[in-house]
N, C-alpha and C. Protein backbone atom coordinates (compact mmCIF):
# COMPACT_ATOMS: atom_id res chain seq x y z
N UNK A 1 100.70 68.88 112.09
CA UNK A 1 100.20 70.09 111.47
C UNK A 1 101.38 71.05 111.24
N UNK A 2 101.27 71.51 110.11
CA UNK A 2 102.69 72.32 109.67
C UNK A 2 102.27 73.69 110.37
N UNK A 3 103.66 74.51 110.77
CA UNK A 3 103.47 75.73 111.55
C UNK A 3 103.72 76.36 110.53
N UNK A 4 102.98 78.18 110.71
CA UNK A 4 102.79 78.93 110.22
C UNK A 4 103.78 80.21 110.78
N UNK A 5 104.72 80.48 110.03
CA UNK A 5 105.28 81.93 110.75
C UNK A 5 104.58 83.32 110.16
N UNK A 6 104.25 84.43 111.37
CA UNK A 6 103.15 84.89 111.26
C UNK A 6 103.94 86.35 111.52
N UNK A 7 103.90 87.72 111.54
CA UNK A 7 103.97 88.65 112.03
C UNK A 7 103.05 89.85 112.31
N UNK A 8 103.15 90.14 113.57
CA UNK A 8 102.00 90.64 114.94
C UNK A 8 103.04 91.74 115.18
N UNK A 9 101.86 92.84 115.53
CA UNK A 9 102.49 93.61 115.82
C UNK A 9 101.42 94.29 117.03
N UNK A 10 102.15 95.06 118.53
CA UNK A 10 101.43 95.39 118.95
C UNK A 10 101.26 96.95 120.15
N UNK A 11 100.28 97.13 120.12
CA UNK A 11 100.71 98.81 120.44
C UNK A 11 99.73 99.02 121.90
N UNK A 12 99.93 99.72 122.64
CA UNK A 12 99.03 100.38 123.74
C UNK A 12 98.43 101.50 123.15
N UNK A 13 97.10 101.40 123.16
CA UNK A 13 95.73 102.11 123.13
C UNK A 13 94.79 102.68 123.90
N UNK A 14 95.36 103.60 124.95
CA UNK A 14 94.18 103.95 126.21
C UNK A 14 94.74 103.26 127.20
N UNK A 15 93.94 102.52 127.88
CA UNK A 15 94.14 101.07 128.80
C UNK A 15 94.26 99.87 128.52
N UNK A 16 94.52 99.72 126.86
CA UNK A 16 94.77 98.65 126.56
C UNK A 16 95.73 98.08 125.55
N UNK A 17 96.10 97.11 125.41
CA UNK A 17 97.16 96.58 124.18
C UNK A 17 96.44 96.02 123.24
N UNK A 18 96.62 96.48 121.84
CA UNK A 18 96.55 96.36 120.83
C UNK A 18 97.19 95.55 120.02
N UNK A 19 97.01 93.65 119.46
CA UNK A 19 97.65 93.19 118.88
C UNK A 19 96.84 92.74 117.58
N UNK A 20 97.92 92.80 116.40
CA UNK A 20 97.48 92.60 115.74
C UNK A 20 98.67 92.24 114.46
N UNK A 21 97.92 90.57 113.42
CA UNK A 21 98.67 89.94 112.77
C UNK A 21 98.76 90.82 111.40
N UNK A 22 99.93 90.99 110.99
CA UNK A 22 99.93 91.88 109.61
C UNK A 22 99.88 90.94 108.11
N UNK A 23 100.02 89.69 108.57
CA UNK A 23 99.78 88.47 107.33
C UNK A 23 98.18 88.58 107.49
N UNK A 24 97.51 88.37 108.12
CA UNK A 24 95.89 88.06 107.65
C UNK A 24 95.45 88.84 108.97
N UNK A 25 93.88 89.48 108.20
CA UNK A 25 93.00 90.85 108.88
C UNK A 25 92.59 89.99 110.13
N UNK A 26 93.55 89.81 111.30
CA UNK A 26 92.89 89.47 112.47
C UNK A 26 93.81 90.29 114.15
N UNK A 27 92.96 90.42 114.37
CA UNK A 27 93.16 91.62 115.31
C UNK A 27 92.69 91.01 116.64
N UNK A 28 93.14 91.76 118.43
CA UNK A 28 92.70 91.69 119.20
C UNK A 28 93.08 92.54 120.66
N UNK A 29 92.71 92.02 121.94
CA UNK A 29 93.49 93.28 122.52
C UNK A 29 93.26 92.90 123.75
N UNK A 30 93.77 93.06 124.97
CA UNK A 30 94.00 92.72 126.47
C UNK A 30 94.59 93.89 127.37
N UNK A 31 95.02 93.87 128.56
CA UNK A 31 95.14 94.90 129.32
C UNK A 31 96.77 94.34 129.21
N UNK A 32 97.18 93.44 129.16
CA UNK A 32 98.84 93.27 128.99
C UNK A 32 99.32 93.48 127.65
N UNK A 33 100.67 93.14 127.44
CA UNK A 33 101.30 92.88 126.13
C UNK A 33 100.84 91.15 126.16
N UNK A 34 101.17 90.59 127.23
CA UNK A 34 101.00 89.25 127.23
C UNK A 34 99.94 88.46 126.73
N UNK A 35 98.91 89.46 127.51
CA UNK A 35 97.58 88.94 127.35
C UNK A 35 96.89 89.55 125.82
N UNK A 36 97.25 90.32 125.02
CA UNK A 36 97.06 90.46 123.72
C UNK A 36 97.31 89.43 123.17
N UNK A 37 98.46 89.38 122.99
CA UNK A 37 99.29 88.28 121.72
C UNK A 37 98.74 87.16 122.26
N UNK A 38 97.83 86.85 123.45
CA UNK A 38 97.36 85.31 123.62
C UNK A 38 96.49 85.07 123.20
N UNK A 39 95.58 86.33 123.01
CA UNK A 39 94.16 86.82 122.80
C UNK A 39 94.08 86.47 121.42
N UNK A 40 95.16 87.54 120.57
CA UNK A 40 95.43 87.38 119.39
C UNK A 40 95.61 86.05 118.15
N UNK A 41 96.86 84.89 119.44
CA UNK A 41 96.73 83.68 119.18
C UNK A 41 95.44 83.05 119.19
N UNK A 42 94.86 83.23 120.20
CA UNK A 42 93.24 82.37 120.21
C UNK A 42 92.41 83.19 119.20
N UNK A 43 92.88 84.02 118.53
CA UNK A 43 91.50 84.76 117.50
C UNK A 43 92.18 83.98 116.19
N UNK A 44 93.39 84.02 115.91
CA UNK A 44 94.02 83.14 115.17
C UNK A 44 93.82 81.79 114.62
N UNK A 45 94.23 81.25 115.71
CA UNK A 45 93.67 79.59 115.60
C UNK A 45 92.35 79.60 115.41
N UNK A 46 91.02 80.35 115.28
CA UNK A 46 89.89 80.43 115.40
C UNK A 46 89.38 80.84 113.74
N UNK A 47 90.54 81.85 113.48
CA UNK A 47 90.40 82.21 112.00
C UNK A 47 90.80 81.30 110.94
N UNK A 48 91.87 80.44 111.33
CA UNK A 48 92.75 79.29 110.05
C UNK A 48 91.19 77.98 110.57
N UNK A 49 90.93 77.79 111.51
CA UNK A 49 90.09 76.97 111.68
C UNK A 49 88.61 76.98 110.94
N UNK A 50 88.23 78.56 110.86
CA UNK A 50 87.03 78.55 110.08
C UNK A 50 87.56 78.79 108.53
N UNK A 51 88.16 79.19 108.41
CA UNK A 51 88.71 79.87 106.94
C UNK A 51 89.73 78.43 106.23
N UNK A 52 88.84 77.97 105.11
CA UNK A 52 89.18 76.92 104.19
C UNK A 52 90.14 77.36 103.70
N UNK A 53 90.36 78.80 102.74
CA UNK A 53 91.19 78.83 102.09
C UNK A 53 92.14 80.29 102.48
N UNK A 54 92.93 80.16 103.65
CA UNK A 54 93.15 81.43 104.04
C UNK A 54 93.98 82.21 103.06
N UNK A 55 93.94 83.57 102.85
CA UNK A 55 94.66 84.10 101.73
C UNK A 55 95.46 85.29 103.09
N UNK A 56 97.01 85.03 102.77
CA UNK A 56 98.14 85.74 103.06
C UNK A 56 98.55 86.83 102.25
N UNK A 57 99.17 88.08 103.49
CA UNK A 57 100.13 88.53 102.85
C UNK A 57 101.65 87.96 103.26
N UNK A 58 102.42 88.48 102.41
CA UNK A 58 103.53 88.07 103.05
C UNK A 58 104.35 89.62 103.68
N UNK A 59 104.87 89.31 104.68
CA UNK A 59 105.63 90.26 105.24
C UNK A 59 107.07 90.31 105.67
N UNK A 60 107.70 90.86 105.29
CA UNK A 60 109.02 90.59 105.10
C UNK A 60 110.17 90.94 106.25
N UNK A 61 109.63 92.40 106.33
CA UNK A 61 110.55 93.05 107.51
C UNK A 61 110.00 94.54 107.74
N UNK A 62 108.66 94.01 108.29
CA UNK A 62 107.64 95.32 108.91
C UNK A 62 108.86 96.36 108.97
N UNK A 63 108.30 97.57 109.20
CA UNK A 63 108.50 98.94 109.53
C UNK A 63 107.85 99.67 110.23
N UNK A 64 107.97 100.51 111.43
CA UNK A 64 107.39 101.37 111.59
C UNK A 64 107.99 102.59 111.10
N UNK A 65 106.72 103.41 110.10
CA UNK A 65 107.10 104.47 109.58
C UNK A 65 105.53 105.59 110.12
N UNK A 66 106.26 107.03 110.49
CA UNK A 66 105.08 107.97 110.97
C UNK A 66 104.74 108.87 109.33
N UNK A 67 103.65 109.30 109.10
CA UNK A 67 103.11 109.48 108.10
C UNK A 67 102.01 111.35 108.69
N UNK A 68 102.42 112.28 108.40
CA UNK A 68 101.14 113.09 108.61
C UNK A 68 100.12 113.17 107.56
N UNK A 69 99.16 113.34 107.48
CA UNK A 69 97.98 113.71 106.97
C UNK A 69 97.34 115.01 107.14
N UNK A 70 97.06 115.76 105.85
CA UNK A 70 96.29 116.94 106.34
C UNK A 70 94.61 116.29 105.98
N UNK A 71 93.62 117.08 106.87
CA UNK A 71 92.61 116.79 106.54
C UNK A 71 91.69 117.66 107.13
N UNK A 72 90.55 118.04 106.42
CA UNK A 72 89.47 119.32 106.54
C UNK A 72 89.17 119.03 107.94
C-alpha cells in the first residue's frame, strides 16, 4: 500500500490537544500531544478506508499566521 505524506497540525485547547490533518477535513483530540496525533491517525485510516475517492489539499509549508477580527 503506497504511503501518503500528510500534514497535522496540533494545538492545546482547555485540557486537551487538538490535532488536526490540513490535507483532508479530519480532526481529533486526546489529553497528550501523543495521544492526539494517534487518535488523529486512527480517525485517518478510518477516513481513506471509508472514502473511495478521497479529495486533497495540498500543503506545502503551513504557516502559522495571527489574524484579528472585529466583530459586533
Amino acid at each position: 500500500m503506497p504511503k501518503i505524506a500528510l500534514k497535522n497540525v496540533v494545538w492545546k485547547e482547555g485540557k486537551y490537544y487538538v490535532s488536526q490533518c490540513l490535507n483532508v477535513d479530519v480532526s481529533s483530540f486526546g489529553k497528550t500531544k501523543k495521544t492526539a496525533l494517534s487518535n488523529l491517525d486512527e480517525a485517518l485510516e478510518l477516513y481513506f478506508e471509508e472514502t473511495k475517492v478521497p479529495k486533497f489539499n495540498k500543503v506545502e509549508r503551513p504557516e502559522i499566521v495571527s489574524m484579528q477580527l472585529k466583530h459586533a
